[in-house]
Protein backbone atom coordinates (compact mmCIF):
# COMPACT_ATOMS: atom_id res chain seq x y z
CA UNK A 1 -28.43 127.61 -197.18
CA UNK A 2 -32.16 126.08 -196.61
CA UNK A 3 -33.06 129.73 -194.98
CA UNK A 4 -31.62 131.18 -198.23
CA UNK A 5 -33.23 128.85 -200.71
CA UNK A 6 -36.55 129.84 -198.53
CA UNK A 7 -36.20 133.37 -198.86
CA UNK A 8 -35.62 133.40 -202.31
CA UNK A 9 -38.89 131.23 -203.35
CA UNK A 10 -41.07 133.78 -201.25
CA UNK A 11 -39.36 136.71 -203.20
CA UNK A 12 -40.70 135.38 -206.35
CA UNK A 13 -43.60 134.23 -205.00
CA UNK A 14 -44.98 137.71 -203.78
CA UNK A 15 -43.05 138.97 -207.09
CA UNK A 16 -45.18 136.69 -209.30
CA UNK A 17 -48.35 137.86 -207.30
CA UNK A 18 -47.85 141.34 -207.32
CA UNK A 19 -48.04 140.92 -210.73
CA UNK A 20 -51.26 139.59 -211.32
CA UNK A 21 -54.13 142.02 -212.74
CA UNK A 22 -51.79 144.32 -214.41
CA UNK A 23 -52.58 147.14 -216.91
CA UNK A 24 -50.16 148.84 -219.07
CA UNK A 25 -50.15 152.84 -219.64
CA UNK A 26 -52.88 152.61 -221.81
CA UNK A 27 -55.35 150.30 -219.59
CA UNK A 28 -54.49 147.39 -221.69
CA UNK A 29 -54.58 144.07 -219.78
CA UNK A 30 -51.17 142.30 -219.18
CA UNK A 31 -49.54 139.30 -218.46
CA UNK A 32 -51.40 136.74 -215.42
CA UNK A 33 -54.97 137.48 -214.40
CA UNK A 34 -57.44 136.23 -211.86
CA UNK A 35 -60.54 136.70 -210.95
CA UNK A 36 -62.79 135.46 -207.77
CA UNK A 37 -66.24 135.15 -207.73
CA UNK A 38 -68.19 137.22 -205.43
CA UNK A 39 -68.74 135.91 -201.92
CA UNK A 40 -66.83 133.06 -201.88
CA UNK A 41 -63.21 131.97 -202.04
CA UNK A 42 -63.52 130.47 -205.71
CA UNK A 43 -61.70 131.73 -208.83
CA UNK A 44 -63.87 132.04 -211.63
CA UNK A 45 -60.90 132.04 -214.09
CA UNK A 46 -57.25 132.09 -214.95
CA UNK A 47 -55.64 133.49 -217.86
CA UNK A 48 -52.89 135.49 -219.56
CA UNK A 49 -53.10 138.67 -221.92
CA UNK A 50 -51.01 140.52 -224.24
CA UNK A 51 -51.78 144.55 -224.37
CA UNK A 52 -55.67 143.32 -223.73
CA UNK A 53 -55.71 140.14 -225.84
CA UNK A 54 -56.35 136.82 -224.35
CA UNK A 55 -53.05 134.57 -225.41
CA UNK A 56 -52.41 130.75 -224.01
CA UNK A 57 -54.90 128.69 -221.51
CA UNK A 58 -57.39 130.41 -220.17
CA UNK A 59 -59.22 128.14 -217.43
CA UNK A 60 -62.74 128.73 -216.06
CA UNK A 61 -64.28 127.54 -213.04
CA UNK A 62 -67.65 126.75 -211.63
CA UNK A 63 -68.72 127.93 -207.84
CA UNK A 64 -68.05 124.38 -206.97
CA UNK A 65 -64.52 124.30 -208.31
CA UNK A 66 -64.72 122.37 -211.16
CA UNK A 67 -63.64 123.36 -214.49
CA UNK A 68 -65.89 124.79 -216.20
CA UNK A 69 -64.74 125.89 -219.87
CA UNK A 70 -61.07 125.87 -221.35
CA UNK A 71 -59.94 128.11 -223.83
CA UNK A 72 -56.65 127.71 -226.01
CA UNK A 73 -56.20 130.39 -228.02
CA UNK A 74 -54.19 131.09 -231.45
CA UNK A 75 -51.29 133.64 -230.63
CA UNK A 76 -52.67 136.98 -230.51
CA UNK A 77 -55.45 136.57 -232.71
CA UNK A 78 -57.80 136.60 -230.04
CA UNK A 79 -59.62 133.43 -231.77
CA UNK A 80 -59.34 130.11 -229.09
CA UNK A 81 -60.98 126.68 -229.00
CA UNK A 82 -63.30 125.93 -226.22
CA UNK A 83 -64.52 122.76 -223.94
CA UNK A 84 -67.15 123.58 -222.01
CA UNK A 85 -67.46 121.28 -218.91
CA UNK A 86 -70.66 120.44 -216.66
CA UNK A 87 -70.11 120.68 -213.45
CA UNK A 88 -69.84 117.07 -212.84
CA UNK A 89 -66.95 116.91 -214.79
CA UNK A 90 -68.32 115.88 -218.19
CA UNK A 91 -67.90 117.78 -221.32
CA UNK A 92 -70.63 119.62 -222.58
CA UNK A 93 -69.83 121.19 -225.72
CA UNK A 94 -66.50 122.42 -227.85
CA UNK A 95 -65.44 124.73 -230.63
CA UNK A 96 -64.30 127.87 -231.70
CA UNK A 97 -64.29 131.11 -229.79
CA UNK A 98 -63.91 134.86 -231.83
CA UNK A 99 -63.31 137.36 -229.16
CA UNK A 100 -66.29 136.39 -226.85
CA UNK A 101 -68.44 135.39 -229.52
CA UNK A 102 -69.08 131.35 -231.16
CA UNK A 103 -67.97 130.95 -234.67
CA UNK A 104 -67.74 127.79 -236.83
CA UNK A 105 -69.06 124.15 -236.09
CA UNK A 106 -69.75 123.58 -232.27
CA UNK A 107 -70.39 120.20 -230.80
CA UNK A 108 -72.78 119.92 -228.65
CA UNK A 109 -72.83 116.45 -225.83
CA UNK A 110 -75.58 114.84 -223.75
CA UNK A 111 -74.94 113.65 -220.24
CA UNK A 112 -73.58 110.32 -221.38
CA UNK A 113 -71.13 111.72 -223.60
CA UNK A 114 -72.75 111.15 -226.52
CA UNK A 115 -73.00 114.03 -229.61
CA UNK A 116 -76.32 115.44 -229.45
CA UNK A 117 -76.17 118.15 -232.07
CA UNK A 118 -74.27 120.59 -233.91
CA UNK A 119 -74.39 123.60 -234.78
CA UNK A 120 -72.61 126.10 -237.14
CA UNK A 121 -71.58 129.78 -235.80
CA UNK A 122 -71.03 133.00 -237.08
CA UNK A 123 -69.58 135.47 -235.30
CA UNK A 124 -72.38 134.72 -232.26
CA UNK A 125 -75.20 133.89 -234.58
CA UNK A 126 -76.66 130.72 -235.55
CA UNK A 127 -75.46 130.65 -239.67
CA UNK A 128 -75.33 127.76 -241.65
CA UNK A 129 -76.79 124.08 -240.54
CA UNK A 130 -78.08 122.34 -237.27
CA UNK A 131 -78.47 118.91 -236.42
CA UNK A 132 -79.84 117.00 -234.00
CA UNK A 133 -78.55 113.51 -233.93
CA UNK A 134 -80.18 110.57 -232.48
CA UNK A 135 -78.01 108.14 -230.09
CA UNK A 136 -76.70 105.82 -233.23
CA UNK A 137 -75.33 108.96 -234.74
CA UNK A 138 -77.90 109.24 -237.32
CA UNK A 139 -79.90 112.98 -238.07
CA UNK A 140 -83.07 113.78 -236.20
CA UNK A 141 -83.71 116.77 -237.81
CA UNK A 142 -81.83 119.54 -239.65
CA UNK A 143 -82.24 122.87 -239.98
CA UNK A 144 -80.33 125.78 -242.18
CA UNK A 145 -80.00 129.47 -240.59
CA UNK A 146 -79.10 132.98 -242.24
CA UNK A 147 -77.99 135.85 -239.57
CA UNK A 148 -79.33 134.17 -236.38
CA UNK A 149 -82.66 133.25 -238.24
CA UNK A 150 -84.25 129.57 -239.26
CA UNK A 151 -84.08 130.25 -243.15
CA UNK A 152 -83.61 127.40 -245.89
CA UNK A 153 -84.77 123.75 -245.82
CA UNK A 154 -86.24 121.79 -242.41
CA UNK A 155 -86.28 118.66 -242.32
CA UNK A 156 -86.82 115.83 -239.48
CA UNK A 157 -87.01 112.40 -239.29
CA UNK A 158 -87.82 108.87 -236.99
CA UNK A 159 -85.19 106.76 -235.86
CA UNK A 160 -85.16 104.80 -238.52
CA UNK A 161 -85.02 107.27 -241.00
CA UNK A 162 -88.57 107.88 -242.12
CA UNK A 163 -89.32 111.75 -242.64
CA UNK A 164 -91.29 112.85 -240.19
CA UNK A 165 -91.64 116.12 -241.12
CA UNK A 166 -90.15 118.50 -244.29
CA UNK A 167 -90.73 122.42 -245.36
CA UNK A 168 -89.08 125.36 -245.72
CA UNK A 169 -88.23 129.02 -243.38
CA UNK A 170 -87.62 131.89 -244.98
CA UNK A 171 -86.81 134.69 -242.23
CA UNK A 172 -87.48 132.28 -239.34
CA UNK A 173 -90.99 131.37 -240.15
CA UNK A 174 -92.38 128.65 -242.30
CA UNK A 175 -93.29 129.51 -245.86
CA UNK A 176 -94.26 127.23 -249.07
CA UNK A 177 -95.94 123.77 -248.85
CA UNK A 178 -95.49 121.72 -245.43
CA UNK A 179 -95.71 117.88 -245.22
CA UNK A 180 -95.95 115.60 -241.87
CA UNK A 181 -96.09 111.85 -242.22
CA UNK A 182 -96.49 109.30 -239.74
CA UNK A 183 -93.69 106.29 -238.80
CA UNK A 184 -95.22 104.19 -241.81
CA UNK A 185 -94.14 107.32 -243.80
CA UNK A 186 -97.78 108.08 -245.21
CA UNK A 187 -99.01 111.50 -245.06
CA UNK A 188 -100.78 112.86 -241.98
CA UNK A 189 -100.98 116.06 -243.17
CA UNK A 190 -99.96 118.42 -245.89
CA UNK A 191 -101.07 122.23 -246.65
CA UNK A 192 -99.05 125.35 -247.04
CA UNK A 193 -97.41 128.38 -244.97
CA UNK A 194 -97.30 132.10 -245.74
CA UNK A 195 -95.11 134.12 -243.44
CA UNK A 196 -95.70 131.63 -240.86
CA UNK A 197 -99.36 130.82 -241.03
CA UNK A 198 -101.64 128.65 -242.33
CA UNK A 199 -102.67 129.47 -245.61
CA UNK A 200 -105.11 127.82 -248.20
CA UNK A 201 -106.18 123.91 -248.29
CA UNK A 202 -104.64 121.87 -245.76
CA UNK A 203 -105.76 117.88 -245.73
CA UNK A 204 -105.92 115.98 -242.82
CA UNK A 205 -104.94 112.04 -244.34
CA UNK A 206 -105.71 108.40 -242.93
CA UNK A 207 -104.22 105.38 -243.75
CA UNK A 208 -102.55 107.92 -246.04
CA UNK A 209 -105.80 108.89 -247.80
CA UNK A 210 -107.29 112.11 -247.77
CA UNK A 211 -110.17 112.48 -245.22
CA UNK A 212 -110.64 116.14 -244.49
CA UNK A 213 -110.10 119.04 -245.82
CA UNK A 214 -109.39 122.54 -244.18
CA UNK A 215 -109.25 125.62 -245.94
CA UNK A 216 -107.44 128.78 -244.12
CA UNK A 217 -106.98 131.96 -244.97
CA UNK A 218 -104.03 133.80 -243.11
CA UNK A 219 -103.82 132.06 -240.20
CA UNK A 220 -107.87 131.67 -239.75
CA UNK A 221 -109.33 128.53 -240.16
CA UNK A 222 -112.38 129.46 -242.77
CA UNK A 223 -114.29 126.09 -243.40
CA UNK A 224 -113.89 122.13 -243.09
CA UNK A 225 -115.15 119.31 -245.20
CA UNK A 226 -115.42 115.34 -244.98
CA UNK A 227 -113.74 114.04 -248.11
CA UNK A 228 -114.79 110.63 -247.37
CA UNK A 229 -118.66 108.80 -246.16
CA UNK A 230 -118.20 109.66 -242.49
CA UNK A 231 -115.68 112.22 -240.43
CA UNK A 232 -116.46 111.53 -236.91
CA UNK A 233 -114.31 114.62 -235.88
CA UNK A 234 -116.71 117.00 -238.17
CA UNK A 235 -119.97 115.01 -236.94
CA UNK A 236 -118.59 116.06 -233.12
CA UNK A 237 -117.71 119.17 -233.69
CA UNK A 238 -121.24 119.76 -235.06
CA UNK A 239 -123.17 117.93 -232.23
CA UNK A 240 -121.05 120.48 -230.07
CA UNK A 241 -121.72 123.87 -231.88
CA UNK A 242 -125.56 122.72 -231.81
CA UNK A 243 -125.60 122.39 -227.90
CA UNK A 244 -123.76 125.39 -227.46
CA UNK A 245 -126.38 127.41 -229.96
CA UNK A 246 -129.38 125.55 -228.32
């Protein structure tokens, strides 16, 4: 009876085997697949299809392994939520899967755990907002995309709250007026952006007062002037350019 009982687990053992990596008439992926990872005797990941969709668990591995992503996925819609592992073990970031490509919010975690950021998908590019958080929780800095491109308001700030920092990106490069204040939140410095690049008067402030002013034009710094008694930057800068032309 044993010897019988034997037999028949090894018949469906090699049964169930044989049937891994399986393509239908058409080519279309079906039922279990597996595949190794070149070299070495590690399976980079598990997972079950339906005429070439992924369907269930599908489990990925790292070289030493560990798991390294987990995908459960909706039916036969091909769309699946993710947790992405380090290889230590520790998560590293979860959400949604379309296909092969991140859509919707995705949480992002630093080695402790903790949530570092987030980050809105669609369909593989970066559209809609990003934050970075700070380890209470609270926003570092946030961002708003368009298509895979920085495009909307920016905005960062210190721990406590302060803005640091605050313009605007239109296409992925700064445009309009751009303002960066210190932890006191007075202005260090303020001017404007065209496609990216300095353009026009940009002041320099301290002890949020204006001290110098710097005009651009494009991207090219054109002149500088002291708007107080003494600029010691200006006076060095001078003393320089007068050795050099000595």
């Amino acid at each position: 009876m044993k010897i019988y009982l034997v037999a028949i687990c090894v018949f469906f053992g090699l049964t169930s085997w044989s049937q891994v990596n399986q393509t239908d008439a058409q080519g279309r992926k079906q039922g279990a697949w597996e595949k190794m990872y070149e070299g070495i005797d590690q399976v980079r990941y598990r997972g079950q299809f339906e005429n070439d969709i992924p369907v269930g668990t599908f489990t990925y591995y790292h070289e030493n392994g560990k798991m390294k992503s987990q995908i459960e996925y909706r039916g036969t819609t091909g769309v699946g939520y993710a947790r992405m592992y380090e290889t230590t073990g520790k998560i590293m970031a979860e959400g949604l899967f379309h296909g092969t490509k991140r859509d919707s919010v995705w949480r992002y975690y630093g080695p402790d755990g903790d949530l570092v950021s987030t980050i809105t998908w669609k369909m593989g590019e970066k559209h809609g907002l990003e934050r970075t958080l700070f380890e209470d929780g609270s926003v570092a800095e946030r961002i708003e995309w368009k298509h895979g491109e920085k495009d909307g308001l920016w905005v960062r700030k210190y721990s406590d709250g302060t803005t640091r920092s605050r313009g605007t990106f239109v296409g992925g490069k700064l445009e309009g007026d751009v303002q960066y204040y210190d932890q006191e939140g007075l202005p260090m410095w303020i001017g404007s952006y065209v496609r990216g690049l300095k353009h026009g008067n940009w002041y320099i402030f301290e002890n949020g007062k204006q001290k110098i002013r710097e005009i651009y034009e494009m991207g090219e710094l054109i002149d500088r002037e002291c708007l107080v008694e003494h600029c010691e930057e200006l006076e060095e800068e001078e003393e320089q350019e007068e050795t050099t032309n000595e």
